[in-house]
C-alpha atoms as a PDB file:
ATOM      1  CA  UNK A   1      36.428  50.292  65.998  1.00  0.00           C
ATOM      2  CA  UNK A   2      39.404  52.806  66.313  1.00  0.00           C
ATOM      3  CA  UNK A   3      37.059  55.089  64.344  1.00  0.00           C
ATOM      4  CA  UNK A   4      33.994  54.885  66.701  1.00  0.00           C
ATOM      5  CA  UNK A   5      36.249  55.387  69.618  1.00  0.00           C
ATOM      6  CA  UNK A   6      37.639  59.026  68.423  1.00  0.00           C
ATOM      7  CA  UNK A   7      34.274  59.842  67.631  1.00  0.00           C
ATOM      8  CA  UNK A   8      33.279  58.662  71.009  1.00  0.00           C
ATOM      9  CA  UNK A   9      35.885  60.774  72.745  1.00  0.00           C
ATOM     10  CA  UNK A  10      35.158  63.763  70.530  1.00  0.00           C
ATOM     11  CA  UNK A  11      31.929  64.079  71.718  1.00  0.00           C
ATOM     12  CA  UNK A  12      32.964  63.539  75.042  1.00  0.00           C
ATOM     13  CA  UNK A  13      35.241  66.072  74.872  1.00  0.00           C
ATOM     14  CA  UNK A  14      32.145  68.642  73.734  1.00  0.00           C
ATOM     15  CA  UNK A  15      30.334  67.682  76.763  1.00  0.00           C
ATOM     16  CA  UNK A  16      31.491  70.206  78.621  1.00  0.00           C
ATOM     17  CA  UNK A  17      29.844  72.875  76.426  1.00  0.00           C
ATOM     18  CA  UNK A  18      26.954  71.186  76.991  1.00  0.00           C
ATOM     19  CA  UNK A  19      26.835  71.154  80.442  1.00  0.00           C
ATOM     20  CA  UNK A  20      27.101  75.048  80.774  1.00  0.00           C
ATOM     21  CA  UNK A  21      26.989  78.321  78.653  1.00  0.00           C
ATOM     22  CA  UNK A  22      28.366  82.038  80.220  1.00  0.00           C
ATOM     23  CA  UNK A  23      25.353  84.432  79.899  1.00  0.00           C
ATOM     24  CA  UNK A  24      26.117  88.159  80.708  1.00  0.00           C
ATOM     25  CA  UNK A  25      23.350  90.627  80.835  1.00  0.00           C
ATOM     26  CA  UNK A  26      24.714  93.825  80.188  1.00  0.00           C
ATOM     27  CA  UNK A  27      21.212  95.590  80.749  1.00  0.00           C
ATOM     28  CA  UNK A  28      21.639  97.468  77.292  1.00  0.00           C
ATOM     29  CA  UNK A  29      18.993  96.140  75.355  1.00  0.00           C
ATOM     30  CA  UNK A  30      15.660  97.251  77.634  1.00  0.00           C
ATOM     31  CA  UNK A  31      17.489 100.811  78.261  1.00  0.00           C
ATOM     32  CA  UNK A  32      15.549 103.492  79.436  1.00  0.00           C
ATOM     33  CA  UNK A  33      14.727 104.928  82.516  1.00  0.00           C
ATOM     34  CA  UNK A  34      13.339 102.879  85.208  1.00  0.00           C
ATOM     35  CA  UNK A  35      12.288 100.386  82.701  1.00  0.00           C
ATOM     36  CA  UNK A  36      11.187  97.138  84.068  1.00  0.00           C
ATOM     37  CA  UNK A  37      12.969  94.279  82.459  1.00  0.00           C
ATOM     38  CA  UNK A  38      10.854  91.551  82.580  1.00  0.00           C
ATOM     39  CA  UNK A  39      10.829  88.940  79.854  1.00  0.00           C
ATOM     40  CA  UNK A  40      13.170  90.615  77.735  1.00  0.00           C
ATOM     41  CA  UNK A  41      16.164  88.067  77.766  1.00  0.00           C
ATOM     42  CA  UNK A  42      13.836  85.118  77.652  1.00  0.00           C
ATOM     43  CA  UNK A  43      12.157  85.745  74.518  1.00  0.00           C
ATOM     44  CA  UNK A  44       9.761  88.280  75.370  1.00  0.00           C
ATOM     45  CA  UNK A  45       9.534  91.998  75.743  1.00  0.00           C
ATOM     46  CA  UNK A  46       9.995  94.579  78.378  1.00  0.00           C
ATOM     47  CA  UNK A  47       7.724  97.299  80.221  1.00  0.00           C
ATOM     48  CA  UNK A  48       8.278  99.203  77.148  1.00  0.00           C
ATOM     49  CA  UNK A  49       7.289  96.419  75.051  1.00  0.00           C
ATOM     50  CA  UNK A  50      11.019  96.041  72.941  1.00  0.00           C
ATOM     51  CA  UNK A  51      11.912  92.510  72.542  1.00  0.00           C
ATOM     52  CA  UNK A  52      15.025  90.599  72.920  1.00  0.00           C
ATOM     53  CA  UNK A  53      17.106  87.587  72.849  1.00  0.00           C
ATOM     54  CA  UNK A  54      15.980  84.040  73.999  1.00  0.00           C
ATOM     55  CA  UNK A  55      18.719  83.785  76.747  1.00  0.00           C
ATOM     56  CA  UNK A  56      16.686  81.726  79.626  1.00  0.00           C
ATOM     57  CA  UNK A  57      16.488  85.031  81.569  1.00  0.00           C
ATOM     58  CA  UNK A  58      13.840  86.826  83.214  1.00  0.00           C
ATOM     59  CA  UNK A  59      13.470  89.163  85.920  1.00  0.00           C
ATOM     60  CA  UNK A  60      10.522  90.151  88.213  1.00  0.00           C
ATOM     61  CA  UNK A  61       8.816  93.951  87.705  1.00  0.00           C
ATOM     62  CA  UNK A  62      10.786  95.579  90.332  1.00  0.00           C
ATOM     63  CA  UNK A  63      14.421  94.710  88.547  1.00  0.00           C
ATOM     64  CA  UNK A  64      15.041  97.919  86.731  1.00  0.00           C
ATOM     65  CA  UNK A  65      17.142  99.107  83.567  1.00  0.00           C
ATOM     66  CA  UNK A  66      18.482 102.646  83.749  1.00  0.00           C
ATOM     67  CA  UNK A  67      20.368 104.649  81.242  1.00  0.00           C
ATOM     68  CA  UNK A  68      21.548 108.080  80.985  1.00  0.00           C
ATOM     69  CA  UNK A  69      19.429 110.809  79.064  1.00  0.00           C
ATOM     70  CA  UNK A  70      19.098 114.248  79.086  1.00  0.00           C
ATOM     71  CA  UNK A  71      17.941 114.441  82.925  1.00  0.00           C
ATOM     72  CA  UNK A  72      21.525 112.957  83.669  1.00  0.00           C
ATOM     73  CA  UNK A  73      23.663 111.967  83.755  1.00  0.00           C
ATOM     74  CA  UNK A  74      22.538 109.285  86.603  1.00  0.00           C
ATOM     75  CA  UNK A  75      26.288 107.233  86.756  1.00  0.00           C
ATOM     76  CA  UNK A  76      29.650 106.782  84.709  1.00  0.00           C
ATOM     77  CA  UNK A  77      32.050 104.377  84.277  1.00  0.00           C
ATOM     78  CA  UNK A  78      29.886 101.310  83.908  1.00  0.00           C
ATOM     79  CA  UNK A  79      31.350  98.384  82.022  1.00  0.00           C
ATOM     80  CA  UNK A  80      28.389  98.207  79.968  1.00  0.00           C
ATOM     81  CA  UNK A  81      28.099 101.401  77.648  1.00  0.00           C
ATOM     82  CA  UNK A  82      23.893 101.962  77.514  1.00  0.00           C
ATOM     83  CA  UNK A  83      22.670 101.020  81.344  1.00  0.00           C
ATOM     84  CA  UNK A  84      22.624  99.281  84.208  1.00  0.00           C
ATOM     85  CA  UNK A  85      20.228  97.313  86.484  1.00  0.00           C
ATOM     86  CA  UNK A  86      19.124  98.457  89.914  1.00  0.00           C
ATOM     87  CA  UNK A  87      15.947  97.221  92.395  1.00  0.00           C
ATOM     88  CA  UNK A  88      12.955  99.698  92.308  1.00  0.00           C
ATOM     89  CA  UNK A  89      11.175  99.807  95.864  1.00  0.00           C
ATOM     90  CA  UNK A  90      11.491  96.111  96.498  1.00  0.00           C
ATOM     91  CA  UNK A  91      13.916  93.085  95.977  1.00  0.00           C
ATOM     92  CA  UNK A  92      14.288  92.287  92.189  1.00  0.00           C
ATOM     93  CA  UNK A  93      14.719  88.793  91.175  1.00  0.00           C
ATOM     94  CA  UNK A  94      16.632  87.130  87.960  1.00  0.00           C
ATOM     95  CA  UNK A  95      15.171  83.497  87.602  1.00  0.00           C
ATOM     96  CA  UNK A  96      16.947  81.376  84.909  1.00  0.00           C
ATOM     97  CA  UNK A  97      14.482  77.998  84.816  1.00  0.00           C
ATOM     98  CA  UNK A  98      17.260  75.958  83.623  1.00  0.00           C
ATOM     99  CA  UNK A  99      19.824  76.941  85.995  1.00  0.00           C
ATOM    100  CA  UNK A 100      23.085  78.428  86.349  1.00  0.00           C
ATOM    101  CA  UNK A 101      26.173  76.536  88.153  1.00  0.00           C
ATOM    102  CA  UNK A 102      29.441  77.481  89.845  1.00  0.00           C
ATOM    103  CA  UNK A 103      29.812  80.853  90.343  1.00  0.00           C
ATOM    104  CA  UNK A 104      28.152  84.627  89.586  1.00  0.00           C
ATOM    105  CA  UNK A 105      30.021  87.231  88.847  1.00  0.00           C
ATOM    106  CA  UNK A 106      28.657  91.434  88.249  1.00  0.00           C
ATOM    107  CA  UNK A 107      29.984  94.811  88.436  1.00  0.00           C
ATOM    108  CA  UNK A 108      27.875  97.061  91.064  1.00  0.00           C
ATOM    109  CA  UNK A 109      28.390 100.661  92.211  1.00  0.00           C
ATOM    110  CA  UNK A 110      26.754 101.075  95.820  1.00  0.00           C
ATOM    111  CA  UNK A 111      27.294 104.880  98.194  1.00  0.00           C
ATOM    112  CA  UNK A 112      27.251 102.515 101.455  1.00  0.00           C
ATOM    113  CA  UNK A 113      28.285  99.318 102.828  1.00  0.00           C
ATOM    114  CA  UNK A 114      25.069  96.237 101.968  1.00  0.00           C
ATOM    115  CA  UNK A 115      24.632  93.578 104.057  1.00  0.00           C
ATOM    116  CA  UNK A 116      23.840  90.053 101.896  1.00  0.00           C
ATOM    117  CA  UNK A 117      22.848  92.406  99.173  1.00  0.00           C
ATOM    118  CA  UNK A 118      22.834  89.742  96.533  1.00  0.00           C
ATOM    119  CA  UNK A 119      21.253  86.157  97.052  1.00  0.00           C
ATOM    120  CA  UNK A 120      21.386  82.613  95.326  1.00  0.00           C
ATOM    121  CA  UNK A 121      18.840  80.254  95.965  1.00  0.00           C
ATOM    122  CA  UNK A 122      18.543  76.920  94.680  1.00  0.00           C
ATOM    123  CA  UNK A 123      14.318  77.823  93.733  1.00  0.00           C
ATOM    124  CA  UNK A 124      12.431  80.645  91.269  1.00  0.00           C
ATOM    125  CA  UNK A 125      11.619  83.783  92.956  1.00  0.00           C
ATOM    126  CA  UNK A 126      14.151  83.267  95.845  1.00  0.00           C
ATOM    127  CA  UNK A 127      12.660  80.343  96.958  1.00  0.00           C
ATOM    128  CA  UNK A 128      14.209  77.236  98.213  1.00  0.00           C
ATOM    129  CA  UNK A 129      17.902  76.808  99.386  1.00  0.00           C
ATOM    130  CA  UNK A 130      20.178  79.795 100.123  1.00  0.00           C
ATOM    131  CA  UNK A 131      23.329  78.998  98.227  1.00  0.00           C
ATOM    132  CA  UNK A 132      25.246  81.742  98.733  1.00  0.00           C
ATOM    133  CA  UNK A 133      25.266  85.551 100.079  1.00  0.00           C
ATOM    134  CA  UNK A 134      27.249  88.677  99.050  1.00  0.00           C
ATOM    135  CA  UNK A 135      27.751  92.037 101.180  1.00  0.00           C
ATOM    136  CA  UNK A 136      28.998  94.920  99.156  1.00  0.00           C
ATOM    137  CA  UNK A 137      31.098  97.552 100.197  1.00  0.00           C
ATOM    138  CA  UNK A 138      30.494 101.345  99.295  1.00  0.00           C
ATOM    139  CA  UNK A 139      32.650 101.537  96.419  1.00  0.00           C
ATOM    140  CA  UNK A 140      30.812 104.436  94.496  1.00  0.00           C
ATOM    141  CA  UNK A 141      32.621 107.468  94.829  1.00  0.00           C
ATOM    142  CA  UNK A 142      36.204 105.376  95.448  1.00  0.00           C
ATOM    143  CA  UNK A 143      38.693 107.836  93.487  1.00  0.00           C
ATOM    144  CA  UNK A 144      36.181 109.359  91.085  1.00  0.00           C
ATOM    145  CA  UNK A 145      33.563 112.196  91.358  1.00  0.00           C
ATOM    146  CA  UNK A 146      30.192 111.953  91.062  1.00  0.00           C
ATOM    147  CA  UNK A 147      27.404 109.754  92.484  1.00  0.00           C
ATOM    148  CA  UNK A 148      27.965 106.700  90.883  1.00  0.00           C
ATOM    149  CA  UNK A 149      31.329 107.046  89.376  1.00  0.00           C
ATOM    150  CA  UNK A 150      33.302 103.656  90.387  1.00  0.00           C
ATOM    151  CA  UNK A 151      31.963  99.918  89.319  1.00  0.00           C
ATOM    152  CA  UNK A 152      33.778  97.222  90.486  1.00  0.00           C
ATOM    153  CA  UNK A 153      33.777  93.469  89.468  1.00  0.00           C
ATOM    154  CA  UNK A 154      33.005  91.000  92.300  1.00  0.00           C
ATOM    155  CA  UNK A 155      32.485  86.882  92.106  1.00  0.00           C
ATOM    156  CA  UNK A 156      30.279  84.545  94.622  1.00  0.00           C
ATOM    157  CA  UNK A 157      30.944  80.814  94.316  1.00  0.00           C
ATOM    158  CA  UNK A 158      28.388  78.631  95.092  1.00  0.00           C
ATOM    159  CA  UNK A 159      27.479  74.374  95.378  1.00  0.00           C
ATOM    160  CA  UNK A 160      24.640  73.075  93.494  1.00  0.00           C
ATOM    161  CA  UNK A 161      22.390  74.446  91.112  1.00  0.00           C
ATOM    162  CA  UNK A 162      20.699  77.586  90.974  1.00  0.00           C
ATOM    163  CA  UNK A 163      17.592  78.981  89.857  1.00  0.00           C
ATOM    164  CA  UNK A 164      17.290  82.317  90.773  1.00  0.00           C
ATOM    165  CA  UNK A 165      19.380  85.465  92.502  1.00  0.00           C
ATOM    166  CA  UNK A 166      17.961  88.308  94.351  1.00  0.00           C
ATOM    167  CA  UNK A 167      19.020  91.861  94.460  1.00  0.00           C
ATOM    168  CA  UNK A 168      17.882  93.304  97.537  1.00  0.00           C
ATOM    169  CA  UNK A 169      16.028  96.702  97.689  1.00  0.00           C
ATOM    170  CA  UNK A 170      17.721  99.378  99.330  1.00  0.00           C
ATOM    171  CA  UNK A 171      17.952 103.297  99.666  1.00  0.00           C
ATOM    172  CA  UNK A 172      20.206 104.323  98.552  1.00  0.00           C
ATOM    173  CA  UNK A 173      20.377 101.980  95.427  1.00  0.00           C
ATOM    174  CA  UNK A 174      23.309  99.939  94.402  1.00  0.00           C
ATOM    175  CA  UNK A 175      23.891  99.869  90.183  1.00  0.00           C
ATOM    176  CA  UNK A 176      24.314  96.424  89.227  1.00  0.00           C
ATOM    177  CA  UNK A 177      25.956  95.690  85.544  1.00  0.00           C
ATOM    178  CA  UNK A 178      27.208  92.608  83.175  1.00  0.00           C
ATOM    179  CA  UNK A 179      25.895  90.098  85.671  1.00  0.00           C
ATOM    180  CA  UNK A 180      27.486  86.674  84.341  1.00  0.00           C
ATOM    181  CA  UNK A 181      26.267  83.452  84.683  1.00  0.00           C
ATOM    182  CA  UNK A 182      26.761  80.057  83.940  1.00  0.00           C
ATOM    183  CA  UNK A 183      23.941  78.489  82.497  1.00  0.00           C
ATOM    184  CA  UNK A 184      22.740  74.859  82.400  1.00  0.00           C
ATOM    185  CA  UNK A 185      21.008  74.298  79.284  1.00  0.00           C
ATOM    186  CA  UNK A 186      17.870  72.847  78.651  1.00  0.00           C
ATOM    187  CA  UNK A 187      17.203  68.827  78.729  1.00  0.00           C
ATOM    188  CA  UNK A 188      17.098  68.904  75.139  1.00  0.00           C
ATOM    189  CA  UNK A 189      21.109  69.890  74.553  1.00  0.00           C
ATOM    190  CA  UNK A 190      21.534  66.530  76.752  1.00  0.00           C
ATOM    191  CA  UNK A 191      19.497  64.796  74.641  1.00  0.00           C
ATOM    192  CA  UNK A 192      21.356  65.762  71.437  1.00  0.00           C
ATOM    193  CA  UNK A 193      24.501  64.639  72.572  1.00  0.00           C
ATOM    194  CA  UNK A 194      23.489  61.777  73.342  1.00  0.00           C
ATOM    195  CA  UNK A 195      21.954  61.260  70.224  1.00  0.00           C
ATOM    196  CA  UNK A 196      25.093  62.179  68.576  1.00  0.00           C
ATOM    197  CA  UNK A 197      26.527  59.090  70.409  1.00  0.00           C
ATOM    198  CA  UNK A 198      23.660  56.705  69.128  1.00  0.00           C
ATOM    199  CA  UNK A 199      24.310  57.560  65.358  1.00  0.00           C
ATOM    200  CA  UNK A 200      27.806  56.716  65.768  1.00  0.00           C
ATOM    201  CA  UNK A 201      27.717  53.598  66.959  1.00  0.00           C
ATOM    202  CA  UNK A 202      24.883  52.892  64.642  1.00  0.00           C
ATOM    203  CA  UNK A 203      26.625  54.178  61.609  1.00  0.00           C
ATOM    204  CA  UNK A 204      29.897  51.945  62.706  1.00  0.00           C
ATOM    205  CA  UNK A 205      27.993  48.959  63.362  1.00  0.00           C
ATOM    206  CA  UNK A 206      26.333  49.732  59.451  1.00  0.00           C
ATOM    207  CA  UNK A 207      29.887  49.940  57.582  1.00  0.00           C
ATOM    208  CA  UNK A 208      30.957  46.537  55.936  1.00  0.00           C
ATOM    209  CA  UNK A 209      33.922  44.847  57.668  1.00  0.00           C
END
C-alpha cells in the first residue's frame, strides 16, 4: 500500500506538467520577408511552403514573418536572431485550439503609443470573450538609432482559458518577437495520466500479499 501511495503522489506531482507547456514563437523558422506564417507551428507549412514543428500554433494570412536581407536592414536588437512577426494590412491572429492559460508574455518594438494593440479572447479568430487588453508605448527608437532599434519584454495576465490573441493592424507597424505562451495540452495528455494512475493500482492490487 505504502508503494501505491508514492506512486500515487508521484504522478500527482507531474500533473502540473500536464496541465500546461511554455511555447515561444520566436518567428525564425518561416523567415523571410513578409512571409505569411500560417500553419507553420502546427504541423504545416508557410506561404513559402517550409514546414515546421507541431506546436498547436497557427496564425491567420495577415500575421507576418520578417527578417533582414540585403534590402535592410528593416530592425536590430530583437531577442530572436532571424525575424520577427508584425500584422500586414489587417489584424493578425495566433489561435492555439487547445488553449493557453495564465499569462502572455512578447517582446515588441512600436514608433508610437497603441491603444489595446494586443487582444485575448477566450474563442478562435478573436471570437468570444475579451480576456485581456494591452496598449503599447512607443518604445522603438528609446536610446538606440534606427527605426526599430529597441524591443522590450512586456506580460498580460489573464482569467480563464484562451484560444486565440490578436495583433492589431496599424501604420506604422509594431515588431512583435518570442511571444510565450502557456499551453494547455490536448485531452489526450489528461488521459495518459490518468492511465498512469489505473496501472498502478492495478499492478498493486496484482502483487501477492
Amino acid at each position: 500500500m505504502k508503494m501505491l501511495s508514492a506512486a500515487v503522489v508521484a504522478l500527482a506531482a507531474a500533473a502540473p506538467a500536464f496541465a500546461q507547456t511554455t511555447v515561444t514563437i520566436d518567428f525564425d523558422g518561416p523567415a523571410g520577408y513578409v512571409n505569411s506564417i500560417l500553419d507553420y507551428y502546427n504541423g504545416g507549412t508557410d506561404a513559402l511552403g517550409q514546414s515546421g514543428p507541431n506546436l498547436g500554433v497557427s496564425f491567420t494570412e495577415a500575421a507576418v514573418a520578417l527578417a533582414n536581407d540585403a534590402l535592410g536592414p528593416y530592425y536590430a536588437n530583437s531577442p530572436s536572431p532571424i525575424a520577427v512577426m508584425f500584422a500586414f494590412d489587417s489584424s493578425a491572429v495566433m489561435n492555439v485550439a487547445s488553449g493557453f492559460v495564465d499569462r502572455v508574455q512578447f517582446f515588441y518594438s512600436s514608433p508610437q503609443n497603441v491603444l489595446d494593440a494586443v487582444n485575448i479572447y477566450s474563442g478562435l479568430n478573436a471570437t468570444g470573450t475579451l480576456l485581456a487588453s494591452v496598449s503599447l508605448f512607443g518604445n522603438s527608437q528609446v536610446a538606440c538609432s534606427g527605426t526599430y532599434c529597441r524591443f522590450d519584454l512586456t506580460s498580460v495576465r489573464f482569467a480563464g482559458i484562451g484560444k486565440s490573441i490578436s495583433f492589431d493592424g496599424f501604420a506604422p507597424n509594431v515588431l512583435f518577437d518570442n511571444v510565450t505562451i502557456s499551453a494547455v495540452p490536448e485531452p489526450g495528455a489528461y488521459l495518459l495520466l490518468a492511465l498512469g494512475l489505473v496501472g498502478v493500482a492495478v499492478a498493486r492490487r496484482r502483487r501477492p500479499e
